[in-house]
Each structure stands twice: as structure tokens, then as C-alpha cells.
N, C-alpha and C. Protein backbone atom coordinates (compact mmCIF):
# COMPACT_ATOMS: atom_id res chain seq x y z
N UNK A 1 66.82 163.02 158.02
CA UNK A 1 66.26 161.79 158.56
C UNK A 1 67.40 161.00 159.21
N UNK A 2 67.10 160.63 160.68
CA UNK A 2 68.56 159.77 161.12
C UNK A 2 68.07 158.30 160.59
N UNK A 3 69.20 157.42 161.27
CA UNK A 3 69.13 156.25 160.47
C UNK A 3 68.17 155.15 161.11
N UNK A 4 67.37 155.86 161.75
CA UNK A 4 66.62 154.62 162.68
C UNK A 4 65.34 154.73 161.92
N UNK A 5 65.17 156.26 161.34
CA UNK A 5 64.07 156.20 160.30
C UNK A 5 63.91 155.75 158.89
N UNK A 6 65.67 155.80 158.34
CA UNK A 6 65.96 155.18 157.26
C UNK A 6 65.60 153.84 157.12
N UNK A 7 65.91 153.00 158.32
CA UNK A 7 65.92 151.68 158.41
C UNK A 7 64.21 151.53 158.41
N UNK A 8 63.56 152.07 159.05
CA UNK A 8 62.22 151.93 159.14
C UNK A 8 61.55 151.92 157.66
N UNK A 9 61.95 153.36 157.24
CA UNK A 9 61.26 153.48 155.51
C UNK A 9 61.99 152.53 155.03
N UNK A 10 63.10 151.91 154.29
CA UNK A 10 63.58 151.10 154.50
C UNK A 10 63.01 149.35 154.13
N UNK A 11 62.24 149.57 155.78
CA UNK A 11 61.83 148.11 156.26
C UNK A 11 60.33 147.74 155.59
N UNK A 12 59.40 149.29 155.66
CA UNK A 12 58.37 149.17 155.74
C UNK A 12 58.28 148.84 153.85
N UNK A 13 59.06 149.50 153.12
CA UNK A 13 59.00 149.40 151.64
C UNK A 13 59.27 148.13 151.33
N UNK A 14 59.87 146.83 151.68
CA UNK A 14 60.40 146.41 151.73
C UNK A 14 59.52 145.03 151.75
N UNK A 15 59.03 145.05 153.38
CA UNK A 15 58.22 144.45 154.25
C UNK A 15 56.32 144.48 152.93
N UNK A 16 55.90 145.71 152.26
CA UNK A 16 54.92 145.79 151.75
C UNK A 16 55.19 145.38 149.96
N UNK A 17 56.24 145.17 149.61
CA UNK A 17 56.46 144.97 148.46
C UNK A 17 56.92 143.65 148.11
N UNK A 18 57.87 142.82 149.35
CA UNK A 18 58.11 141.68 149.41
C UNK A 18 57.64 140.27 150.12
N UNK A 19 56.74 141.04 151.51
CA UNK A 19 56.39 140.27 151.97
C UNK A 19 56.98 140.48 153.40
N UNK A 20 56.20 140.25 154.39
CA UNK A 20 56.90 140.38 156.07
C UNK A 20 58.11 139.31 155.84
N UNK A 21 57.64 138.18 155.78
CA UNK A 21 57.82 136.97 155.79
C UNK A 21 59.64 136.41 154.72
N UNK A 22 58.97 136.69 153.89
CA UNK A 22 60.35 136.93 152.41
C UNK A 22 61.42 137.92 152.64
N UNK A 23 61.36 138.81 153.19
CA UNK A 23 62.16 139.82 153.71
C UNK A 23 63.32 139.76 154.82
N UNK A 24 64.85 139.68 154.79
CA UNK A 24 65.34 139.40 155.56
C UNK A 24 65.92 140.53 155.91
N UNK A 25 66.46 140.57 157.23
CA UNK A 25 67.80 141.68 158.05
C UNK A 25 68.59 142.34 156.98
N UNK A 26 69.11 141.28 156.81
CA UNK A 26 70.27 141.52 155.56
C UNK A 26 69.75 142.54 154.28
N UNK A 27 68.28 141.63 153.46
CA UNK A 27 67.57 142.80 152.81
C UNK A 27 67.79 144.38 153.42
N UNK A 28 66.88 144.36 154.34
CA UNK A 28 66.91 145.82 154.90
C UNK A 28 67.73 146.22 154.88
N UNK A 29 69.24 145.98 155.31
CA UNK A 29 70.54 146.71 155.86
C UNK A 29 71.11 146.79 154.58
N UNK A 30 70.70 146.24 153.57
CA UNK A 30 71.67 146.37 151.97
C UNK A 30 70.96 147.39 151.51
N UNK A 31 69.43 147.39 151.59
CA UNK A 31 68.20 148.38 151.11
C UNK A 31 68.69 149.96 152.13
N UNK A 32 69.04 150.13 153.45
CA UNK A 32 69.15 151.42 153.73
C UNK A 32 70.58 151.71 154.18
N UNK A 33 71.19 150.74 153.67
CA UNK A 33 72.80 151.03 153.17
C UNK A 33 73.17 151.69 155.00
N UNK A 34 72.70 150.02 155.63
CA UNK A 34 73.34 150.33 156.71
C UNK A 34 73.73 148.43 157.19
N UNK A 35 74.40 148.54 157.92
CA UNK A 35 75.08 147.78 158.46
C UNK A 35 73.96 146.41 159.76
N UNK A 36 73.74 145.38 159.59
CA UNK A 36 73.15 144.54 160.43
C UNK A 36 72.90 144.91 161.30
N UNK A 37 73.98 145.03 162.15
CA UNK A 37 74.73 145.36 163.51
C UNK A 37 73.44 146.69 164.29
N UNK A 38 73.20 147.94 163.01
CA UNK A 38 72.84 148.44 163.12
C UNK A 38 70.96 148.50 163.78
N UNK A 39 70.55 147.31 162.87
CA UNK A 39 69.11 146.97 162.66
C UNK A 39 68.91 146.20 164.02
N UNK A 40 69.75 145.50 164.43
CA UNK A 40 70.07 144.45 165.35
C UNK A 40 69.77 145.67 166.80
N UNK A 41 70.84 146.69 166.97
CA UNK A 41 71.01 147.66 167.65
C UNK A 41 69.57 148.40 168.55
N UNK A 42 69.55 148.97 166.44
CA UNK A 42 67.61 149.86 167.35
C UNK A 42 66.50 148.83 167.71
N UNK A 43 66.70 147.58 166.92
CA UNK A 43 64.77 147.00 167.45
C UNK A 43 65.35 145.60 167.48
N UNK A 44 66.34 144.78 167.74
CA UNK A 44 66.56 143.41 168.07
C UNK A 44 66.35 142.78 167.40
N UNK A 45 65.09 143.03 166.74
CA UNK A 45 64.29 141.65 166.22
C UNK A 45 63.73 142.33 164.92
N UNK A 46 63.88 141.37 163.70
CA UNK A 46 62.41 141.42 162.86
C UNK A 46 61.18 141.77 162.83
N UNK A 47 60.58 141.65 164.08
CA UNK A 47 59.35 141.27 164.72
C UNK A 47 59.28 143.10 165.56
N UNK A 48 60.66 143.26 165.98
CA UNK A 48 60.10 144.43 167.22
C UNK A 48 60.18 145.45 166.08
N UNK A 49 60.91 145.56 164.92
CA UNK A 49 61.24 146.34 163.97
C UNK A 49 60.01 146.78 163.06
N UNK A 50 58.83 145.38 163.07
CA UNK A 50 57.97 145.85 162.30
C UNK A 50 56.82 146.26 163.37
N UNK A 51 56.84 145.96 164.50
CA UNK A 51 55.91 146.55 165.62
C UNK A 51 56.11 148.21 165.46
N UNK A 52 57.85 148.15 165.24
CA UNK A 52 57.45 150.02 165.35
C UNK A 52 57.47 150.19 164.31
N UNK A 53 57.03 149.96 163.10
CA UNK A 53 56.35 150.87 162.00
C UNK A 53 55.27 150.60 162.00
N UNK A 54 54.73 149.43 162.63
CA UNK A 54 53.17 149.81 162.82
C UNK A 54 52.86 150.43 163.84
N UNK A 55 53.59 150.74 164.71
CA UNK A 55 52.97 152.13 165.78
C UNK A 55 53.22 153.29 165.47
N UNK A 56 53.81 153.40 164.52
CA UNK A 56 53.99 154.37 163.70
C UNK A 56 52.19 155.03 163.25
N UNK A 57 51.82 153.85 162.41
CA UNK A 57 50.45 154.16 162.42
C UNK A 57 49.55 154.01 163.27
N UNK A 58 49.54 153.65 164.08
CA UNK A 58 48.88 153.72 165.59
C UNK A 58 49.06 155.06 165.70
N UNK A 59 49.97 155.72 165.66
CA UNK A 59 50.19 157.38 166.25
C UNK A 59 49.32 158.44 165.59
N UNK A 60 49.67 157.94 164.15
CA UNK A 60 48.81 158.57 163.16
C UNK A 60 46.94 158.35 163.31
N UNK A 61 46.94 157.68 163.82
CA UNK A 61 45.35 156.94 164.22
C UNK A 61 44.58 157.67 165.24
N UNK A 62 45.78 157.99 165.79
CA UNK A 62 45.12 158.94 167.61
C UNK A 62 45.10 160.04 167.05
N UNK A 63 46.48 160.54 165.92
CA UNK A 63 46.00 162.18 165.63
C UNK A 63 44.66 162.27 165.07
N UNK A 64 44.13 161.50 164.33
CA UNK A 64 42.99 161.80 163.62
C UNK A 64 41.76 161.92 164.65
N UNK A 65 41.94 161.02 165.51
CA UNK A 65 40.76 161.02 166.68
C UNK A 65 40.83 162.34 167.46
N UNK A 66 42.09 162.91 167.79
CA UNK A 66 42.49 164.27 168.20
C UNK A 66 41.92 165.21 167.64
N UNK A 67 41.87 165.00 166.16
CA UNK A 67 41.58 165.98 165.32
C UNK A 67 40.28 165.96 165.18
N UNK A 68 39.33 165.20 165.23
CA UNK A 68 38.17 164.81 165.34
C UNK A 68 37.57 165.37 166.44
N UNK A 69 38.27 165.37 167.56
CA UNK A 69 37.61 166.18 169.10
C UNK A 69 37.22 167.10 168.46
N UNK A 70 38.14 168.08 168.05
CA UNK A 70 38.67 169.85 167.84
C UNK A 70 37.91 169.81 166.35
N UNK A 71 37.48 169.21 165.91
CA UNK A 71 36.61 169.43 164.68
C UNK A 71 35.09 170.46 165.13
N UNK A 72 34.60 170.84 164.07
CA UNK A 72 33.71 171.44 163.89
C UNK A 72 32.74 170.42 164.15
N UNK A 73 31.05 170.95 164.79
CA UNK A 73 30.14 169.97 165.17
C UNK A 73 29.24 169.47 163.66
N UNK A 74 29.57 170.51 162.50
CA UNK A 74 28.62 170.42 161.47
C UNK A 74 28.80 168.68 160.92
N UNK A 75 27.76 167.78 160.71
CA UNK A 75 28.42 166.30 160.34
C UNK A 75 28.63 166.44 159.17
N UNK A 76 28.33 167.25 158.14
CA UNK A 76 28.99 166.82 156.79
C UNK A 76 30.66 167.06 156.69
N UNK A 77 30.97 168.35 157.09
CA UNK A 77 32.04 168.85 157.34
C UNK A 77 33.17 167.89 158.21
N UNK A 78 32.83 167.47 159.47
CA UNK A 78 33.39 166.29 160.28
C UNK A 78 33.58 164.93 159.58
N UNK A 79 32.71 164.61 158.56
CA UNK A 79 32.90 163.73 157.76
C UNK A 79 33.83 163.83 156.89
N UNK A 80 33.53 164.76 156.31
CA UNK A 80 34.88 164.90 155.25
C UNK A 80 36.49 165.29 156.17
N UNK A 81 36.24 165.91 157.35
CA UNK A 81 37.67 165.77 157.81
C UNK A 81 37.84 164.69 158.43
N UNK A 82 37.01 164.26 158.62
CA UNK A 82 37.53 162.61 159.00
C UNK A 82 38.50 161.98 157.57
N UNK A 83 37.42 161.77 156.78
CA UNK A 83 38.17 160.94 155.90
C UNK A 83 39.89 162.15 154.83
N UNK A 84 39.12 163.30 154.61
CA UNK A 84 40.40 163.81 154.50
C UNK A 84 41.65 163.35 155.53
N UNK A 85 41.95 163.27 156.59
CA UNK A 85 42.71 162.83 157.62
C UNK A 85 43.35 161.45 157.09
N UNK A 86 42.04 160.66 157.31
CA UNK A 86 42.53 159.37 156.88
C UNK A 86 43.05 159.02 155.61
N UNK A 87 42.97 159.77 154.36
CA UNK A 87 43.67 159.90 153.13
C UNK A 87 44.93 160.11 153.33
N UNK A 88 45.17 161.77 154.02
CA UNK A 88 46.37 161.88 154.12
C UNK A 88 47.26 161.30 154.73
N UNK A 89 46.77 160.49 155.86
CA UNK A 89 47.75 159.30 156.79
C UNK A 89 48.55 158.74 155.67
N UNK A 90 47.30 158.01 155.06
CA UNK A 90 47.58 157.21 153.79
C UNK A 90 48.38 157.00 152.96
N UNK A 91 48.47 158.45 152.64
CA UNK A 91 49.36 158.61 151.63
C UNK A 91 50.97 158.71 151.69
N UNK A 92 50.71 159.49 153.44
CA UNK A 92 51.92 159.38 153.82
C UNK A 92 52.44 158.40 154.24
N UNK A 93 51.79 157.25 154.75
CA UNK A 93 52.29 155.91 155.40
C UNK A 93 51.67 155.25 154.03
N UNK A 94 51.37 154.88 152.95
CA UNK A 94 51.41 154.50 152.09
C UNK A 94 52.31 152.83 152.21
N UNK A 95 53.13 152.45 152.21
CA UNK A 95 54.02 151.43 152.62
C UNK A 95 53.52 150.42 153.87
N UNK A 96 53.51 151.79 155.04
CA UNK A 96 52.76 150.96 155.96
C UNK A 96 51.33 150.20 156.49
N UNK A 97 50.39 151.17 155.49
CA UNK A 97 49.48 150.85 155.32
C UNK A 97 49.37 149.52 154.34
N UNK A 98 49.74 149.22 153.45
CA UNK A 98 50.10 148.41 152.13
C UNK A 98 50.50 147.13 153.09
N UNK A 99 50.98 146.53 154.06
CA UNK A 99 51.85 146.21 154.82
C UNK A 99 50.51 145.77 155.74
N UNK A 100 49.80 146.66 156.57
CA UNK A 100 48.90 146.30 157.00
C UNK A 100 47.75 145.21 156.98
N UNK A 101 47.43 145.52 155.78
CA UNK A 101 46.83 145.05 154.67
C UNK A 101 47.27 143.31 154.09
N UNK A 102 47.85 143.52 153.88
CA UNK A 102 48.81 141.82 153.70
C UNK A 102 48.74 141.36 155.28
N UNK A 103 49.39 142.19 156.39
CA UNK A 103 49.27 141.36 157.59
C UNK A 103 48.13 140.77 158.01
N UNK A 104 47.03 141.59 157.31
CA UNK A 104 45.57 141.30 158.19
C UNK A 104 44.97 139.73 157.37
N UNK A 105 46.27 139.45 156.45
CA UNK A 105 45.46 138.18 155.73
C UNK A 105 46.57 137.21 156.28
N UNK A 106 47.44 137.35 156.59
CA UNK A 106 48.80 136.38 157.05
C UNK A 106 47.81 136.29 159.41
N UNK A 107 49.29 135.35 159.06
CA UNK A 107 49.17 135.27 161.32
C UNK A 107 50.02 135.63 161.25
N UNK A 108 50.96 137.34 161.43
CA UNK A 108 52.28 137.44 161.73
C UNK A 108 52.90 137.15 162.80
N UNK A 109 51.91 136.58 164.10
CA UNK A 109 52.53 136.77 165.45
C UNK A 109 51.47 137.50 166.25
N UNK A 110 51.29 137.21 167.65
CA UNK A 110 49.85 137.74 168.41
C UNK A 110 50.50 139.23 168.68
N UNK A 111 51.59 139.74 168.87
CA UNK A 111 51.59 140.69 169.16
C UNK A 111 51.40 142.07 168.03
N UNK A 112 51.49 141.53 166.84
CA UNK A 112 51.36 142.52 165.87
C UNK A 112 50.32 142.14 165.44
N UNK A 113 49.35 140.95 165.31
CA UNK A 113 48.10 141.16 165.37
C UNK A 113 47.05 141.25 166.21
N UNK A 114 47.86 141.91 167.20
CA UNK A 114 47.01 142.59 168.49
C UNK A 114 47.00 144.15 168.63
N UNK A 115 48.24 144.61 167.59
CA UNK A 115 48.37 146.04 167.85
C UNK A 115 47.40 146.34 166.29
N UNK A 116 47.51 145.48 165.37
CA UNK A 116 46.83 145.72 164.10
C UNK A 116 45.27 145.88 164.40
N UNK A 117 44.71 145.12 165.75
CA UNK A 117 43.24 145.33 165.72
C UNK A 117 43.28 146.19 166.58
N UNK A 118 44.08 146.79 167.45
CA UNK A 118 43.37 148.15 168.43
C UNK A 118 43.54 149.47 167.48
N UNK A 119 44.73 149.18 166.43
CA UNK A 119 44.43 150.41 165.40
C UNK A 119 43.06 150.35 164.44
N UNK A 120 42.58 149.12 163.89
CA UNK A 120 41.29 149.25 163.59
C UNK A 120 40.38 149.94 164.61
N UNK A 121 40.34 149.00 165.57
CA UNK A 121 39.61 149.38 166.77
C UNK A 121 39.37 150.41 166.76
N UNK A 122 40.59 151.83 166.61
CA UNK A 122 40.42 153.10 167.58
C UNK A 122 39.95 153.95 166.17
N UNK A 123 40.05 153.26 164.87
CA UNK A 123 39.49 153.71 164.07
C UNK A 123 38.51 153.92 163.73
N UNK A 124 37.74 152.71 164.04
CA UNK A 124 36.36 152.37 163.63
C UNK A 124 35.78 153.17 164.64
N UNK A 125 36.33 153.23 166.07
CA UNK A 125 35.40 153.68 167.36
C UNK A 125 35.62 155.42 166.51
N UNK A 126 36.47 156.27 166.62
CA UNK A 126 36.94 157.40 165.59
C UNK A 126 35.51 157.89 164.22
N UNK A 127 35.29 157.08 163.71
CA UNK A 127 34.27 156.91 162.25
C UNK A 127 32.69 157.05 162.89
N UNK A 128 32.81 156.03 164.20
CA UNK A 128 31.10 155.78 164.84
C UNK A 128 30.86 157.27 165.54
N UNK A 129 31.98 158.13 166.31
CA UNK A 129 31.72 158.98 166.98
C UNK A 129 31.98 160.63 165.64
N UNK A 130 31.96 159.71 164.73
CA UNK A 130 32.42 160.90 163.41
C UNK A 130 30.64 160.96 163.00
N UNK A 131 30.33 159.80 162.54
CA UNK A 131 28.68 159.86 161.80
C UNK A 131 27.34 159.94 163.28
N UNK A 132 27.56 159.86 164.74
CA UNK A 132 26.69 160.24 165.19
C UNK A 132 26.00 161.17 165.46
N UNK A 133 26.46 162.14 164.75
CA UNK A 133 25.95 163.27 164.75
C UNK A 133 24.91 163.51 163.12
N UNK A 134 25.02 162.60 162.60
CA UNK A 134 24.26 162.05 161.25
C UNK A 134 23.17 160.94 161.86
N UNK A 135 23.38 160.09 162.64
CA UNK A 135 22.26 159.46 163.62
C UNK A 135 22.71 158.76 164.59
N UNK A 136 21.98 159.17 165.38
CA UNK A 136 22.59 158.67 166.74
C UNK A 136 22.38 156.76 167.14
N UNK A 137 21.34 156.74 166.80
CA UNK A 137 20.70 155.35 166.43
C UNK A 137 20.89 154.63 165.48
N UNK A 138 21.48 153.62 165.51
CA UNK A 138 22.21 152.35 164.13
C UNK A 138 20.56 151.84 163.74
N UNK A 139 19.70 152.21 162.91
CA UNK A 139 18.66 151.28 162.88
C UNK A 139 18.34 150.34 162.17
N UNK A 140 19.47 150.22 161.35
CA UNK A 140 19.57 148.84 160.28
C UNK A 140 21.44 148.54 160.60
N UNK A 141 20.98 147.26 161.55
CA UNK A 141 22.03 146.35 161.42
C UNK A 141 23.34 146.24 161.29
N UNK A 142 24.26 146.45 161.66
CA UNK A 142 25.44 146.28 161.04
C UNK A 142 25.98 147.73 160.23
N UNK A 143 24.90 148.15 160.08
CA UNK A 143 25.04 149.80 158.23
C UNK A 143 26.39 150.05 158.99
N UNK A 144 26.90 150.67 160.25
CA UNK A 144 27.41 151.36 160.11
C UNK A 144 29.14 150.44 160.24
N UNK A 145 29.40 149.30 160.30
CA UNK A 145 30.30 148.78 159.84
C UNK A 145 30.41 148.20 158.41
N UNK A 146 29.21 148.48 158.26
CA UNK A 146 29.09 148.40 156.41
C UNK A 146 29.82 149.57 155.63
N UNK A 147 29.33 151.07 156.36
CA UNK A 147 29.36 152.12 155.79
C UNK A 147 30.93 151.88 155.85
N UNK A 148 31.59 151.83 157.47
CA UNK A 148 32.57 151.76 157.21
C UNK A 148 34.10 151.01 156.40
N UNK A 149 33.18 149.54 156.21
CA UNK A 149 33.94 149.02 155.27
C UNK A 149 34.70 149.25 153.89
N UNK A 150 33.04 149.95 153.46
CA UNK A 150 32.91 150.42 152.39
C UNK A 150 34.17 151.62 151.92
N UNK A 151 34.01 152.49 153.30
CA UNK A 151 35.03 153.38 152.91
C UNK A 151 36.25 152.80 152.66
N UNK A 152 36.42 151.65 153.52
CA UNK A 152 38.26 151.53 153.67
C UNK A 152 38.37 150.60 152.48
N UNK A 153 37.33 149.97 151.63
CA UNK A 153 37.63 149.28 150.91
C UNK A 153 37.75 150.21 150.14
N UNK A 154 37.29 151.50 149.22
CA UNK A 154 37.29 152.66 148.92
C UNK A 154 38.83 152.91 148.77
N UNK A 155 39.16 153.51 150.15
CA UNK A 155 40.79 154.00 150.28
C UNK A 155 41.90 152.97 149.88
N UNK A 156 41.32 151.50 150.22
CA UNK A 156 42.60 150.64 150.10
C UNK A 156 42.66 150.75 148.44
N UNK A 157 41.74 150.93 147.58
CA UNK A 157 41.78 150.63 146.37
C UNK A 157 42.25 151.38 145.60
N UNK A 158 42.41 152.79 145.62
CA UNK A 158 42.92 153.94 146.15
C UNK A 158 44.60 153.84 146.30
N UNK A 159 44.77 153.38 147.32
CA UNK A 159 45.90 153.18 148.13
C UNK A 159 46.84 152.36 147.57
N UNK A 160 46.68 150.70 146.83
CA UNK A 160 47.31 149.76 146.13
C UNK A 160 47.23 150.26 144.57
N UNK A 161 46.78 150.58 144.10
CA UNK A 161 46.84 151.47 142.92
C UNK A 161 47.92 152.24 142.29
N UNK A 162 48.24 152.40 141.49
CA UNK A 162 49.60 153.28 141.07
C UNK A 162 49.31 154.94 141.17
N UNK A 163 47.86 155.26 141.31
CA UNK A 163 47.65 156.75 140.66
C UNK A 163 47.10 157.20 142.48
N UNK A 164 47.51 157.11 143.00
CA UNK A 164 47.07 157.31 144.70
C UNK A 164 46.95 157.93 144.64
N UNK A 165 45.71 159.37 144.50
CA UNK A 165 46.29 160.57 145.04
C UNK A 165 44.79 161.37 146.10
N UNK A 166 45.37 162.19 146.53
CA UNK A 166 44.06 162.58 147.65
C UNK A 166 43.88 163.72 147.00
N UNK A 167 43.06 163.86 145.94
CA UNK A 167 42.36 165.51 145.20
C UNK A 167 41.47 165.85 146.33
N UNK A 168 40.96 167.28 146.69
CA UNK A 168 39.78 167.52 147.33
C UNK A 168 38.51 167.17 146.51
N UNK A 169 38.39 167.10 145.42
CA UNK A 169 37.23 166.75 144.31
C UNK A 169 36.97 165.25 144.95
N UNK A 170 37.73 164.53 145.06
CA UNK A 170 37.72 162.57 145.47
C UNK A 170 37.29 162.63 146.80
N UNK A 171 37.83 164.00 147.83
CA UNK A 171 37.68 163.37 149.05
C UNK A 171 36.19 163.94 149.11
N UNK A 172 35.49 165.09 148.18
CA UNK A 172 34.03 165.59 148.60
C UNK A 172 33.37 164.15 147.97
N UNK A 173 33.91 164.22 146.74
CA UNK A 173 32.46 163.00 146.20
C UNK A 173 32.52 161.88 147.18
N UNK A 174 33.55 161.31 147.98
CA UNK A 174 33.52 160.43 149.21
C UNK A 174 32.49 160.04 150.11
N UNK A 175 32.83 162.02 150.48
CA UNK A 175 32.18 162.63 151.94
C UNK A 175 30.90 162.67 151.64
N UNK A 176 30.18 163.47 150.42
CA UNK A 176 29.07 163.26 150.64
C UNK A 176 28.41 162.41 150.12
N UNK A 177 28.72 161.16 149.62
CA UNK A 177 28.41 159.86 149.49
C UNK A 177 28.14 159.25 150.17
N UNK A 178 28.78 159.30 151.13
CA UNK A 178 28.87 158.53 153.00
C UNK A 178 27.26 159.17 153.41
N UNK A 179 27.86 160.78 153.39
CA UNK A 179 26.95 161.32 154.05
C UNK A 179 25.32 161.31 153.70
N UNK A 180 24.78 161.24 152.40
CA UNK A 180 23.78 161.41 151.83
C UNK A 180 23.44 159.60 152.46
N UNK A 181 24.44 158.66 151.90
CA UNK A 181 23.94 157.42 152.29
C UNK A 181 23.51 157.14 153.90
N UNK A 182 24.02 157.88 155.17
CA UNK A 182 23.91 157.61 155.86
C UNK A 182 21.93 159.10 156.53
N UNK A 183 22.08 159.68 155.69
CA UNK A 183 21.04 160.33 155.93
C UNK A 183 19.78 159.79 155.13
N UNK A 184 19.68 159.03 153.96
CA UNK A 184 18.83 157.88 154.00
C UNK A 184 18.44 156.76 154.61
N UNK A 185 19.17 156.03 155.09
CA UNK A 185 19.21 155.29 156.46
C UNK A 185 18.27 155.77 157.72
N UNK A 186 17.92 156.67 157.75
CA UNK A 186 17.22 157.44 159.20
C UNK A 186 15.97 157.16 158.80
């Protein structure tokens, strides 16, 4: 790992455990046993430093939609690799996600809470083109930002938790939870 990623893991552990806000330069550079100068170097700012670990998950956001093209058409199956996907992001950005999460209740600044809603955004749009093949037609209201809430409130709980883990047993009872719920709905 070079040190621009150190500083990042680093920032993002840091940033989700202490606070965007509570967290200084200095923290970070004592935390990845690098030098100011350094932090100063790759991203200038506080601010541009935590933009790129949240595009970090932005990146991770498009693979899943990628992966979602190239998926199989069956919807139960697409469902569960949807949310399998989105587990494993999870787990691996774990920090940054955690981080997310706190930002979406703070004002960190318009530009990181402008990149925080096009990653919802491309998510949620990701989830709607995941279950239309379960119904094409929303015919009660809102369900399917319900459904989706539901999940992420699901994962975040999951996610802030000490015992995080993505079993395939957790991600079926998920999938076809979603799925059975959204095939009553029709």
C-alpha cells in the first residue's frame, strides 16, 4: 500500500470514529506515521482529503451498477447480487461507509454533500432497475423507497455493529425477504 492510501485508511478510520469535524491534520499524520507536509502534498485540504475517500465509494457504487448490467435476468438471483455486492462494498469500505453515515446527519460542506447524494442517487437508481424485473409498476406509493430504506437500514445496522459479517445464509434470508415482499405488492 503506498502512502497516499495509508493516509486515506488512515483518515477515513479516524474521520468515522472521531468525527469529520474533531479530527485534525496532525491526528492523521501521527495516526499513519507520516509527516503533515505529506497530507498537505496529496489533497491540500481536509475537505479535498475526505472528498477522495468518499469517491472512493462512489467507485465502488458504479462497480455494482456494472455488475448489475452483466447480471443474470432471473430477479431473485439479481436481487441477491445486488445486495451481496452492496455487503461486500461494505465491508470493505466499512470506515467509509460509517463516515457516510454521520455526514448525512452533519452539513459538512456543499461539495461533499453533493457527492454523498449522487452516490445515493446512483444507488437507489441501481436497486429500482435491480427489482423491475419483480414489477415494473410502483403501485403503492413510495414501497419502493421504502423497500429500499429498509434494506440500508438493514446493512447500516449490520455495518455499525461489532459482529459485521456478510454470511451467504444473511445475504439469502435478505434477498428473499425483499423479494417475496416485493412480489406481494403486485
Amino acid at each position: 500500500m503506498d502512502k497516499k492510501e495509508i493516509i486515506q485508511e488512515a483518515a477515513a478510520f479516524l474521520f468515522s470514529s472521531k468525527g469529520y469535524h474533531a479530527t485534525t491534520i496532525r491526528d492523521i499524520a501521527k495516526y499513519a506515521n507520516v509527516n503533515v507536509a505529506m497530507i498537505t502534498y496529496y489533497f491540500t485540504s481536509k475537505e479535498n482529503l475526505l472528498l477522495e475517500i468518499i469517491h472512493n465509494l462512489s467507485v465502488a457504487v458504479e462497480m455494482i451498477d456494472k455488475d448489475m448490467e452483466k447480471s443474470c435476468n432471473y430477479p431473485e438471483k439479481k436481487l441477491y447480487d445486488f445486495i451481496h455486492n452492496t455487503l461486500d462494498i461494505s465491508k470493505k469500505l466499512r470506515n467509509v461507509c460509517k463516515l457516510v453515515l454521520q455526514l448525512q446527519m452533519l452539513d459538512a460542506g456543499r461539495d461533499i454533500n453533493k457527492t454523498i447524494r449522487k452516490i445515493k442517487e446512483k444507488h437507489y437508481t441501481t436497486f429500482l432497475a435491480v427489482i423491475q424485473g419483480t414489477d415494473p409498476e410502483e403501485k403503492w406509493f413510495g414501497r419502493n423507497i421504502y423497500l429500499y430504506n429498509s434494506f440500508m437500514v438493514l446493512l447500516w445496522e449490520d455495518l455499525t455493529s461489532e459482529t459485521f459479517d456478510t454470511k451467504d445464509n444473511h445475504l439469502a434470508d435478505i434477498s428473499v425477504l425483499l423479494y417475496n415482499y416485493l412480489n406481494t405488492m403486485l
